[in-house]
C-alpha atoms as a PDB file:
ATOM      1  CA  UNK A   1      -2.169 -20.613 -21.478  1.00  0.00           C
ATOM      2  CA  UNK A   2      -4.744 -17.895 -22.379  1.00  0.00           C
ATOM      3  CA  UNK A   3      -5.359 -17.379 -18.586  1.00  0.00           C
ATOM      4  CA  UNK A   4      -1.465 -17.009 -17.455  1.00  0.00           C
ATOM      5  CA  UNK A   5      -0.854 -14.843 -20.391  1.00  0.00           C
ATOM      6  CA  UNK A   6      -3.799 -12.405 -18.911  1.00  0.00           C
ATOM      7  CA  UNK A   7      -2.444 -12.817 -15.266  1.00  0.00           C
ATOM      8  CA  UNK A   8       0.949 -11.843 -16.692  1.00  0.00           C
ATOM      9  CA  UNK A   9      -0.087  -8.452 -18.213  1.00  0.00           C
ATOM     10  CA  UNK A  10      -2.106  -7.486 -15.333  1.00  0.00           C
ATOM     11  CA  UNK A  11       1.372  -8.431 -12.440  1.00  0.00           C
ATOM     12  CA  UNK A  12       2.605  -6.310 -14.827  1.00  0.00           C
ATOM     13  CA  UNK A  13       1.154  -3.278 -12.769  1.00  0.00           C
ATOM     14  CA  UNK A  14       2.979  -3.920  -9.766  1.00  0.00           C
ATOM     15  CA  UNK A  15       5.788  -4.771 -11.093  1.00  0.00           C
ATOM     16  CA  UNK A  16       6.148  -1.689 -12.799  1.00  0.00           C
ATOM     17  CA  UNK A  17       5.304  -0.211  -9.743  1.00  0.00           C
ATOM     18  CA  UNK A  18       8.219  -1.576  -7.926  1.00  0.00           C
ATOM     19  CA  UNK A  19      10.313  -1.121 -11.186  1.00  0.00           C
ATOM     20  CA  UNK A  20       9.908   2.620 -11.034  1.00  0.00           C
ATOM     21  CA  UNK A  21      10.886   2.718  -7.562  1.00  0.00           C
ATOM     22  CA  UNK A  22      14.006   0.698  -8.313  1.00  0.00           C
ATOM     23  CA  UNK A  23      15.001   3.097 -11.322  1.00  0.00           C
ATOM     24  CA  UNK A  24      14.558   6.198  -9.306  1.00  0.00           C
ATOM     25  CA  UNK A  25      16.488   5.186  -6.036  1.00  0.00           C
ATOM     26  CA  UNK A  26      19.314   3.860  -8.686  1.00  0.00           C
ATOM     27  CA  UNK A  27      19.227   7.299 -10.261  1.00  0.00           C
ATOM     28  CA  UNK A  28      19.296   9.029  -7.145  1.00  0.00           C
ATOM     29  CA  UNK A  29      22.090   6.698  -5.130  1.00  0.00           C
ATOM     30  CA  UNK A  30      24.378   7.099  -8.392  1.00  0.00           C
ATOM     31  CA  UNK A  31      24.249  10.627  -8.434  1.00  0.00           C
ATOM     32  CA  UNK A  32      24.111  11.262  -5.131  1.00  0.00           C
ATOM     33  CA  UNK A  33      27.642   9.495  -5.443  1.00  0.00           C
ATOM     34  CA  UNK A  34      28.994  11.189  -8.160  1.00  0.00           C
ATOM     35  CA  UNK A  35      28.023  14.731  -6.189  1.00  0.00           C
ATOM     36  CA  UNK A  36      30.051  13.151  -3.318  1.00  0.00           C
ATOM     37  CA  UNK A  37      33.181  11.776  -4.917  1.00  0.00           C
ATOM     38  CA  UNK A  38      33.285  15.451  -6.719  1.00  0.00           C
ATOM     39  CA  UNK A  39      32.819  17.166  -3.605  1.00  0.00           C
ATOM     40  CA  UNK A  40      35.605  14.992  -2.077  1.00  0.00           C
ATOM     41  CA  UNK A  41      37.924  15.594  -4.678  1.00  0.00           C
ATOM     42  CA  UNK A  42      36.951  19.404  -4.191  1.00  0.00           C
ATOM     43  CA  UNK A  43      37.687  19.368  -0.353  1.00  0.00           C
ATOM     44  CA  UNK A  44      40.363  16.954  -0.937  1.00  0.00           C
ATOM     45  CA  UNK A  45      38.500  14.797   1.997  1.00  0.00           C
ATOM     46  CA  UNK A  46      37.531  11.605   0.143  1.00  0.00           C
ATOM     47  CA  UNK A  47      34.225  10.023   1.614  1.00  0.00           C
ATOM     48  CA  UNK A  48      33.683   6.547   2.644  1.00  0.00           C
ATOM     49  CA  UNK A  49      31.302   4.693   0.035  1.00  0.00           C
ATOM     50  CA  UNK A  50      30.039   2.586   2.256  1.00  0.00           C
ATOM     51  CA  UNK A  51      28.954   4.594   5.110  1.00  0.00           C
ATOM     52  CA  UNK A  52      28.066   7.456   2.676  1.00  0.00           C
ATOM     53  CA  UNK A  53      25.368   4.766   1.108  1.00  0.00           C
ATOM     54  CA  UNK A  54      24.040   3.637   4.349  1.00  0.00           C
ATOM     55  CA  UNK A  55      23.978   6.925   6.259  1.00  0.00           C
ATOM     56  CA  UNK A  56      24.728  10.078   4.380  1.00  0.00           C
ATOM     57  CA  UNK A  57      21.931   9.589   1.716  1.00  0.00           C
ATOM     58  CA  UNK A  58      18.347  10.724   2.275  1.00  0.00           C
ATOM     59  CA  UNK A  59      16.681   8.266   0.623  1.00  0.00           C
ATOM     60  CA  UNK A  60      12.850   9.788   1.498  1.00  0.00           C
ATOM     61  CA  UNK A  61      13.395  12.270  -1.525  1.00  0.00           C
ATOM     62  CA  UNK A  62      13.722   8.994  -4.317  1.00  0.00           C
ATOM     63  CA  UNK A  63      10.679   7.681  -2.577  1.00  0.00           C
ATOM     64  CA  UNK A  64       8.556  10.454  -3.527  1.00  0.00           C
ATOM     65  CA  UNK A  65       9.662  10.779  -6.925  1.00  0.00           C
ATOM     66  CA  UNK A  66       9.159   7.597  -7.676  1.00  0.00           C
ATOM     67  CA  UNK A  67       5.645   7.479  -6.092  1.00  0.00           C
ATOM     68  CA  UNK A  68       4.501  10.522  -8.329  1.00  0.00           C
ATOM     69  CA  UNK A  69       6.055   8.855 -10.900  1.00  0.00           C
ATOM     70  CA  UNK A  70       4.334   5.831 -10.990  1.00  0.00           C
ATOM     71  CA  UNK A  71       0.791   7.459 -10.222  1.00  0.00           C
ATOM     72  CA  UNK A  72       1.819   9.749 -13.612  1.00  0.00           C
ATOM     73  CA  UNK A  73       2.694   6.500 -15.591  1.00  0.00           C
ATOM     74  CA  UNK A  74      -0.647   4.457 -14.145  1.00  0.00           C
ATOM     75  CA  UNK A  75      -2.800   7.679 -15.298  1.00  0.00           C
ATOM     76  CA  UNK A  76      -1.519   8.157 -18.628  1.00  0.00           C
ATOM     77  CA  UNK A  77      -1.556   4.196 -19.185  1.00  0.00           C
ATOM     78  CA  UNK A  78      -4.926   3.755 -17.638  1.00  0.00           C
ATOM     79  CA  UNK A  79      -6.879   7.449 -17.650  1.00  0.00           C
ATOM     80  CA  UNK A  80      -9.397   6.181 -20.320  1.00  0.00           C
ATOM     81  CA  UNK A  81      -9.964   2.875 -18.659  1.00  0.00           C
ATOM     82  CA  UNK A  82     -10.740   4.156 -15.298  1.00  0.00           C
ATOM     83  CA  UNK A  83     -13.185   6.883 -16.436  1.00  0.00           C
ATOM     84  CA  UNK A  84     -15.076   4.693 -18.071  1.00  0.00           C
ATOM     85  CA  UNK A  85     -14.904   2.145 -15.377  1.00  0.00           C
ATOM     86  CA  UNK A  86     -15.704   5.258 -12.431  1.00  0.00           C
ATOM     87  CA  UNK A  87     -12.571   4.067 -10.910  1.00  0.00           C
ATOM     88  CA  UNK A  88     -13.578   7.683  -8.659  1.00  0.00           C
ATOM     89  CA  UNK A  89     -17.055   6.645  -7.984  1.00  0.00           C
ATOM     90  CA  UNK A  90     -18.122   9.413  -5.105  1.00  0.00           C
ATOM     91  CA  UNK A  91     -21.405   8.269  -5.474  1.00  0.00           C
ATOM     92  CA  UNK A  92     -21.651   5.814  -2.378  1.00  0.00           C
ATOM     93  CA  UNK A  93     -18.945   7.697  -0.638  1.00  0.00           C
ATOM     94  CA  UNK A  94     -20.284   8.203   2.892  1.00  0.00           C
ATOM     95  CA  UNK A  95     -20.176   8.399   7.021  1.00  0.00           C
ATOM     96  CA  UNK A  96     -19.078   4.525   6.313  1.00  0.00           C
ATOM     97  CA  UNK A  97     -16.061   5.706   5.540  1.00  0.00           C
ATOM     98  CA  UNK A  98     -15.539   6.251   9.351  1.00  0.00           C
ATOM     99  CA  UNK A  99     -15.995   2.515   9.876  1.00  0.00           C
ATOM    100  CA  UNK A 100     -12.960   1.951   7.347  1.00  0.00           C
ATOM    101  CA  UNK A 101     -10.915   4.178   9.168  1.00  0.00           C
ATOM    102  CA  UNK A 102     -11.553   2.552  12.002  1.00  0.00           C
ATOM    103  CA  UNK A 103     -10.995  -1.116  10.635  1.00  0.00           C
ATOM    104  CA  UNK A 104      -7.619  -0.144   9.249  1.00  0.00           C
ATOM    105  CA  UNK A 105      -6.600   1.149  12.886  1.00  0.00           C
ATOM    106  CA  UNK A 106      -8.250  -1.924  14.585  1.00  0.00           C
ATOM    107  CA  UNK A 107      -6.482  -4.306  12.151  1.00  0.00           C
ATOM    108  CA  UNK A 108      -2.734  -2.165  12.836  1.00  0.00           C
ATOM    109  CA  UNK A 109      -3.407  -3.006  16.327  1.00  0.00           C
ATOM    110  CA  UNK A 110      -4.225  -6.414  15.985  1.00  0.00           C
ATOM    111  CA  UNK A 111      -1.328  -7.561  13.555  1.00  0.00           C
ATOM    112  CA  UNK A 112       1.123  -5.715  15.771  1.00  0.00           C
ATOM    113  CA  UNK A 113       0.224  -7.162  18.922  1.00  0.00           C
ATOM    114  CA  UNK A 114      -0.166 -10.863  17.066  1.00  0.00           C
ATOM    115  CA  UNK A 115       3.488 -10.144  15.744  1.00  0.00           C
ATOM    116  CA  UNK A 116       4.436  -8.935  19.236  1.00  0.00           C
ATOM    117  CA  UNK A 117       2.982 -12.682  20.967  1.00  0.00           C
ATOM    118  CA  UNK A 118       4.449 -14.610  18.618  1.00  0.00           C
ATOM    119  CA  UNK A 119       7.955 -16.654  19.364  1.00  0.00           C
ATOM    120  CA  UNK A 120       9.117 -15.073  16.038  1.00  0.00           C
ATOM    121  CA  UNK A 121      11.484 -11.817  14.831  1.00  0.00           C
ATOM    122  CA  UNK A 122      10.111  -9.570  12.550  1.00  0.00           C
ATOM    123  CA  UNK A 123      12.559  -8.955   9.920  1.00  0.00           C
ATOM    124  CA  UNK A 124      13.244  -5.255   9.196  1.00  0.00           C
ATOM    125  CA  UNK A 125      12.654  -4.179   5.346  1.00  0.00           C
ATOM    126  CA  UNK A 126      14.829  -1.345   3.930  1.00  0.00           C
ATOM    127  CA  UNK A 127      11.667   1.186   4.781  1.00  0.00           C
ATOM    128  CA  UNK A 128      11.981   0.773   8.609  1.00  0.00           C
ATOM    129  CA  UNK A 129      15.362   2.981   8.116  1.00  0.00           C
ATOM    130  CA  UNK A 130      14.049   5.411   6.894  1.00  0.00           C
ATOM    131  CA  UNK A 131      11.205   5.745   8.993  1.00  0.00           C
ATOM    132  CA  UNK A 132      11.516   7.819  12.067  1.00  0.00           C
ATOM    133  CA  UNK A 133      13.520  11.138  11.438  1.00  0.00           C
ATOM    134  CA  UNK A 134      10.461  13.708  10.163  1.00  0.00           C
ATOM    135  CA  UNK A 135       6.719  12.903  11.047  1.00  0.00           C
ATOM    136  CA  UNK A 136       5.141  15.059   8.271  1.00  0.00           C
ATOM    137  CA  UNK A 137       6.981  13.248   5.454  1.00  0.00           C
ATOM    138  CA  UNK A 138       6.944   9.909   6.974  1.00  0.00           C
ATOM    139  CA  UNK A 139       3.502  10.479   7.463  1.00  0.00           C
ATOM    140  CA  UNK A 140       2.838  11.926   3.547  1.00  0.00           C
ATOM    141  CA  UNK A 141       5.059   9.347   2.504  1.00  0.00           C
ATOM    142  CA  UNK A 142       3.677   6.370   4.455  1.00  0.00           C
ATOM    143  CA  UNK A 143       0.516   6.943   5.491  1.00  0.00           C
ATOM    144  CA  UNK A 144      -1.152   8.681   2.366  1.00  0.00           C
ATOM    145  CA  UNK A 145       0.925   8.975  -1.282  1.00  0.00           C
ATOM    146  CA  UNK A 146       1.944   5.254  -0.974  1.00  0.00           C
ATOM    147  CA  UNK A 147      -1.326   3.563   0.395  1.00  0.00           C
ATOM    148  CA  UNK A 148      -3.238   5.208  -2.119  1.00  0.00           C
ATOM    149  CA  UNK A 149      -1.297   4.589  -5.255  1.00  0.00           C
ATOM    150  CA  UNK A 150      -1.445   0.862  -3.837  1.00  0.00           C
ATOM    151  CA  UNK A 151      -4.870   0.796  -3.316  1.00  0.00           C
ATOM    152  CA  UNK A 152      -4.959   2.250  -7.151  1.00  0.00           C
ATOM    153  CA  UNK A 153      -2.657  -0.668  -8.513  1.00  0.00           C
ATOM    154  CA  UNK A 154      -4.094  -3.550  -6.529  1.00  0.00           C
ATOM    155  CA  UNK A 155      -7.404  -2.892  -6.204  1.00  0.00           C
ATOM    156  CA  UNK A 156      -8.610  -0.236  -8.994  1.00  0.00           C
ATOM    157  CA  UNK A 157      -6.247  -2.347 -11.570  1.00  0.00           C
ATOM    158  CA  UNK A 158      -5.324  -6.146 -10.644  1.00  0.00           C
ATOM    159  CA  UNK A 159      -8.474  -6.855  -8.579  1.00  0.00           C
ATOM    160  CA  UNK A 160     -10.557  -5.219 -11.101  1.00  0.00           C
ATOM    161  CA  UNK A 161      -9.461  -7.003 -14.086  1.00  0.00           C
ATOM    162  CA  UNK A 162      -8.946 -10.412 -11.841  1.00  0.00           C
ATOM    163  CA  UNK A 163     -12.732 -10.167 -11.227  1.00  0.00           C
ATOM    164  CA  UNK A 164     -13.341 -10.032 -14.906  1.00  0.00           C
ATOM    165  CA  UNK A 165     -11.337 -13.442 -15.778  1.00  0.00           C
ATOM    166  CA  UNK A 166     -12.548 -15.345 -12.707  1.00  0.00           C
ATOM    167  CA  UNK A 167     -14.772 -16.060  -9.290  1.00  0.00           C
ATOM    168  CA  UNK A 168     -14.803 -13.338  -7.088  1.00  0.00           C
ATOM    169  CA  UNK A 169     -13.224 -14.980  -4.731  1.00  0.00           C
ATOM    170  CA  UNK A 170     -10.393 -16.319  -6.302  1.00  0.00           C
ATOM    171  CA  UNK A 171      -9.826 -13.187  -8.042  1.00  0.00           C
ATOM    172  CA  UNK A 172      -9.533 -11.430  -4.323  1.00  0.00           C
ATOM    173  CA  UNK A 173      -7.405 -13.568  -2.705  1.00  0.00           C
ATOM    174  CA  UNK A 174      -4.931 -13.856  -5.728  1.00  0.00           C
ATOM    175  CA  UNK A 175      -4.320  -9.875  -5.690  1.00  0.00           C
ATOM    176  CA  UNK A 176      -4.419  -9.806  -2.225  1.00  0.00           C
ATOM    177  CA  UNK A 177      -1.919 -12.641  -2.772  1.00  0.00           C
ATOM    178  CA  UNK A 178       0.176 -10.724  -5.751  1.00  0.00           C
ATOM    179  CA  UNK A 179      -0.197  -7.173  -2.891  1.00  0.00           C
ATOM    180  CA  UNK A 180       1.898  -9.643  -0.310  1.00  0.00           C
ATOM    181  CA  UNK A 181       4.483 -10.732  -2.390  1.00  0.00           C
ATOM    182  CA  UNK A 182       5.238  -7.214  -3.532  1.00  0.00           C
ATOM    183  CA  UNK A 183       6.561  -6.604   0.041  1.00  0.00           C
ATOM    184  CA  UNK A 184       8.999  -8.357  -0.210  1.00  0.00           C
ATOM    185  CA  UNK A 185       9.377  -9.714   3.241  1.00  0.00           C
ATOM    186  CA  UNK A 186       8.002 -12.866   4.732  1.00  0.00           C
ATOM    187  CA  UNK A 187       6.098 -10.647   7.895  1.00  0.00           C
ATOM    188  CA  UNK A 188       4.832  -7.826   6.292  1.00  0.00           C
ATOM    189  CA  UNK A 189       4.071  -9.843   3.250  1.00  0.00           C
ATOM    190  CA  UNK A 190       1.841 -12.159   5.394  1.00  0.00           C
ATOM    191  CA  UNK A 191      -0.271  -9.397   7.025  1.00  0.00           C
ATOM    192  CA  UNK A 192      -0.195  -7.527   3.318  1.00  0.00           C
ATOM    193  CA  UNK A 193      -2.013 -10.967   1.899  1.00  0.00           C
ATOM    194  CA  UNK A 194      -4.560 -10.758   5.018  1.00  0.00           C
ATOM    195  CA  UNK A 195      -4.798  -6.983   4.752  1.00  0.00           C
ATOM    196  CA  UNK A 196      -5.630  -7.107   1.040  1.00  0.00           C
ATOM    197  CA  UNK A 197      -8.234  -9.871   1.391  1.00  0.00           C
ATOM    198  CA  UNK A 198     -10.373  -7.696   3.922  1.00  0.00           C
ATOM    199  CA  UNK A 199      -9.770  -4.513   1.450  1.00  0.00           C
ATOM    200  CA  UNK A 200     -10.532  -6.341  -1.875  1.00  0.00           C
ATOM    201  CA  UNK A 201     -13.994  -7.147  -0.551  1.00  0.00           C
ATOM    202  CA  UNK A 202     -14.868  -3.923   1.077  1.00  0.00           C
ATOM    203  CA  UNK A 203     -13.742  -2.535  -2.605  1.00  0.00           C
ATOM    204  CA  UNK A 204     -15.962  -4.940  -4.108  1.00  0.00           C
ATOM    205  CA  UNK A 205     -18.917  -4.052  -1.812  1.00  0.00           C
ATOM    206  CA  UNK A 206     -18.672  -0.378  -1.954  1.00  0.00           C
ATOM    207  CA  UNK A 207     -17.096  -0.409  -5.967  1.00  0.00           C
ATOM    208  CA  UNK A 208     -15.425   2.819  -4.632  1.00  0.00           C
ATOM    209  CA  UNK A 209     -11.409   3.181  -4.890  1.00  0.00           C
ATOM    210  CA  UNK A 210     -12.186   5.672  -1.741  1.00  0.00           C
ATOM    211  CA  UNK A 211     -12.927   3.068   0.849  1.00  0.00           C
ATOM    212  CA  UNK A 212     -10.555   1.046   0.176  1.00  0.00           C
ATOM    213  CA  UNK A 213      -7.726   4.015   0.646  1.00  0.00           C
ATOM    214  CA  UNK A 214      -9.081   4.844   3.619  1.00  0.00           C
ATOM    215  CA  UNK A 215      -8.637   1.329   5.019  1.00  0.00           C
ATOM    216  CA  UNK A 216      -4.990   1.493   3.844  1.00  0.00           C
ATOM    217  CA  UNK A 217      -4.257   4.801   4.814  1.00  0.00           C
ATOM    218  CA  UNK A 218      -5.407   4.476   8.309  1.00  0.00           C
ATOM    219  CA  UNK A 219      -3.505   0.987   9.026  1.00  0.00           C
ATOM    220  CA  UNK A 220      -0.795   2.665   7.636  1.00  0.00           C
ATOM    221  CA  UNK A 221      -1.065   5.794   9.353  1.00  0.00           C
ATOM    222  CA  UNK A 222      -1.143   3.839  12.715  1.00  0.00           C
ATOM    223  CA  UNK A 223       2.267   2.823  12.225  1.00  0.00           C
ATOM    224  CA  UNK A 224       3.587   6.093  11.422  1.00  0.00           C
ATOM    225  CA  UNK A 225       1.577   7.936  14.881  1.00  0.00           C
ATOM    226  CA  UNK A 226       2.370   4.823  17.035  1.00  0.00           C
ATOM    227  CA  UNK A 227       6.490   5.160  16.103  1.00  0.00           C
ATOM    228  CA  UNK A 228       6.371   8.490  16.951  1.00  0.00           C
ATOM    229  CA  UNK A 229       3.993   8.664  19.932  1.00  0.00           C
ATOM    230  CA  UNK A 230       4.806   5.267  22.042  1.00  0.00           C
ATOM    231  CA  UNK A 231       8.016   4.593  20.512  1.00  0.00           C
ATOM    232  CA  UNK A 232       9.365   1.978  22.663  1.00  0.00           C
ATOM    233  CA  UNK A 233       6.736   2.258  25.144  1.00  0.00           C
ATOM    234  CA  UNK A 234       5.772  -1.278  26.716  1.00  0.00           C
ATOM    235  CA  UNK A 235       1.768  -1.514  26.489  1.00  0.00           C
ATOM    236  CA  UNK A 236      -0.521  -4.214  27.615  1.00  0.00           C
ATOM    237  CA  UNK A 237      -1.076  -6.908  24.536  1.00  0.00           C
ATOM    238  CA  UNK A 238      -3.863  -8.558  25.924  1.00  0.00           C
ATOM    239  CA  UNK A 239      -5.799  -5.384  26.889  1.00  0.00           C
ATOM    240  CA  UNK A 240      -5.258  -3.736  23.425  1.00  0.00           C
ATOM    241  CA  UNK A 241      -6.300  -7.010  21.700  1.00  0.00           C
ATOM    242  CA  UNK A 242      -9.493  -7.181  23.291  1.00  0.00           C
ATOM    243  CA  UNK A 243     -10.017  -3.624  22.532  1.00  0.00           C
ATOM    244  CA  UNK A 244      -9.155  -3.485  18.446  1.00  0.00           C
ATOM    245  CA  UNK A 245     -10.951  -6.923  18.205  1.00  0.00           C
ATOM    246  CA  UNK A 246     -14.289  -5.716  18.843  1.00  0.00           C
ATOM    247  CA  UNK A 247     -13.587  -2.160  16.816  1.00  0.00           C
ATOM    248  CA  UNK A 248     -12.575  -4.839  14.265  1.00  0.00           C
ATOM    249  CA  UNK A 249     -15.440  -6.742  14.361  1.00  0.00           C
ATOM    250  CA  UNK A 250     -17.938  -3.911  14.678  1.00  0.00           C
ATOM    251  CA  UNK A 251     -16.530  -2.096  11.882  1.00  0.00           C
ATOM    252  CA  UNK A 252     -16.581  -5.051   9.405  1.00  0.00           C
ATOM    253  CA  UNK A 253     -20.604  -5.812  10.345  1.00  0.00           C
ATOM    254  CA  UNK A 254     -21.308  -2.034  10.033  1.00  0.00           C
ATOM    255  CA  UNK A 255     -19.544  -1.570   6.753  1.00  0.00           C
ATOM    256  CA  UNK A 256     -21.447  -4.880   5.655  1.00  0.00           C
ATOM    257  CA  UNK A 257     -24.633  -3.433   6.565  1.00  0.00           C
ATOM    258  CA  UNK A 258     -23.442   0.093   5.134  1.00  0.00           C
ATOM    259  CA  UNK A 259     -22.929  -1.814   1.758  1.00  0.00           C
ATOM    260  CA  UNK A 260     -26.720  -3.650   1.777  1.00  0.00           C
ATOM    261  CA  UNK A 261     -28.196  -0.308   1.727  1.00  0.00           C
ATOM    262  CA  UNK A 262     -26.664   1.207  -1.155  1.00  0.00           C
ATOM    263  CA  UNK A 263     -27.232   1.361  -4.737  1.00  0.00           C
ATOM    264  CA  UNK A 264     -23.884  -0.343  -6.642  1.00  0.00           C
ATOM    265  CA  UNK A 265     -23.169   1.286 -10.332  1.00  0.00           C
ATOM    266  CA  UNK A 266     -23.101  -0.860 -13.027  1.00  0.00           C
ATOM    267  CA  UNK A 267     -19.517  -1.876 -14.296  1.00  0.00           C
ATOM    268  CA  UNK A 268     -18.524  -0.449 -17.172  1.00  0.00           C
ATOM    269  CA  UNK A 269     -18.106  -3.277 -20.214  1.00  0.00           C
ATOM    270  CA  UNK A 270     -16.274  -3.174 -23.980  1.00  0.00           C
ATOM    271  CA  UNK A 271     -12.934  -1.733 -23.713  1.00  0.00           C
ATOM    272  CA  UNK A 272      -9.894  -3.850 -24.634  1.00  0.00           C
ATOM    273  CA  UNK A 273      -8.594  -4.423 -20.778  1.00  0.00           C
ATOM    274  CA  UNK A 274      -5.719  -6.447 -21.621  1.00  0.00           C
ATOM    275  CA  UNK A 275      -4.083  -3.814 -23.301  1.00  0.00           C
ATOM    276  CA  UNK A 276      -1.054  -2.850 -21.867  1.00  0.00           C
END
């Protein structure tokens, strides 16, 4: 019972990750309503709810509140913890940092063209309708603000405390497991869980938040340049699969021997970590 109850405070993270971003886009949808049922009464041109919900509402603007606010709420929560932990270690921080960028574009490609080969339909989540109208905030959005308050949650918080309660490797595959599920969708959630496995042990090998974002940001990033640059473009699967494979593969033994060579600070022990 001990054990669940511990689990339990640390899903608490995420879920008050996801619970921020839930309050905010109600906040904003409501008054974004009540500015357009005043402004209708004003023009005496009433507008329709439902289309005004599903296309006359920018909802890019609640996703960046509530991003900010959650990386506010995680700091003032957590700002003791993770200075004495050196959550920011800069120490090993490094040209292997190159090879992460390059894994998280290798693994884009990779889970894309997979996704692509499979007799399966990706279901859309509500983010892919937002996604496409402004590159610099999709890209800000998407591809930096988000990964890295993720990689912050999931790996600077639940993996971090997992590790503390249980095998390494159960403690990895269980946030990475915890990361998919957040998704919520069956697709994206199943590439999250891989995703997060491969990022909770380069996090563990380098102890640096840093390596981990970069990982994150760049598989996210791919997304974001790929939409805008292809588009709808047809491209040969088979030719790009061979091609991200071995950057995939290179890029994990590089980073492994990256992470033999380096000095790994001692984790910081004492404070009360189930303290919510």
């Amino acid at each position: 019972m001990k054990i669940i109850k511990n689990i339990w405070r640390i899903i608490c993270y995420p879920l008050l990750y996801l619970g921020v971003q839930f309050v905010v886009s109600l906040i904003y949808v409501f008054a974004a309503l009540i500015g357009a049922a005043i402004g209708g009464i004003i023009s005496r041109q009433p507008h329709d709810l439902e289309e005004f919900i599903f296309s006359g509402i920018d909802y890019k603007i609640p996703m960046i509140i509530s991003v900010f606010a959650a990386f506010l709420i995680m700091f003032a929560i957590l700002r003791k913890e993770w200075k004495a932990e050196r959550l920011w270690n800069v120490k090993n921080f490094g040209p292997a940092v190159l090879f992460c960028l390059g894994l998280g574009f290798a693994m884009n490609i990779l889970t894309n063209c997979v996704i692509n080969l499979l007799p399966i339909r990706e279901v859309s989540s509500p983010i892919d309708d937002i996604v496409g109208n402004n590159f610099v905030i999709d890209f800000f959005i998407f591809s930096l603000a988000a990964p890295v308050l993720e990689e912050i949650i999931f790996r600077g918080v639940v993996q971090k405390r997992l590790t503390k309660m249980m095998n390494l490797h159960s403690a990895i595959i269980l946030q990475a497991f915890i990361f998919g599920f957040i998704h919520l969708n069956f697709i994206q959630g199943t590439y999250a869980f891989v995703l997060g496995i491969i990022i909770g042990y380069i996090y563990h090998w380098f102890d640096s938040i840093w390596y981990a974002c970069a990982i994150h940001v760049a598989f996210n990033g791919t997304s974001i340049l790929l939409l805008y640059i292809l588009g709808d473009t047809e491209v040969n699967l088979l030719y790009l699969i061979v091609i991200s494979a071995v950057l995939f593969l290179s890029s994990m033994a590089t980073l492994g021997a990256f992470a033999k060579n380096i000095k790994v600070l001692p984790k910081a022990v004492g404070f009360n970590r189930w303290k919510f």
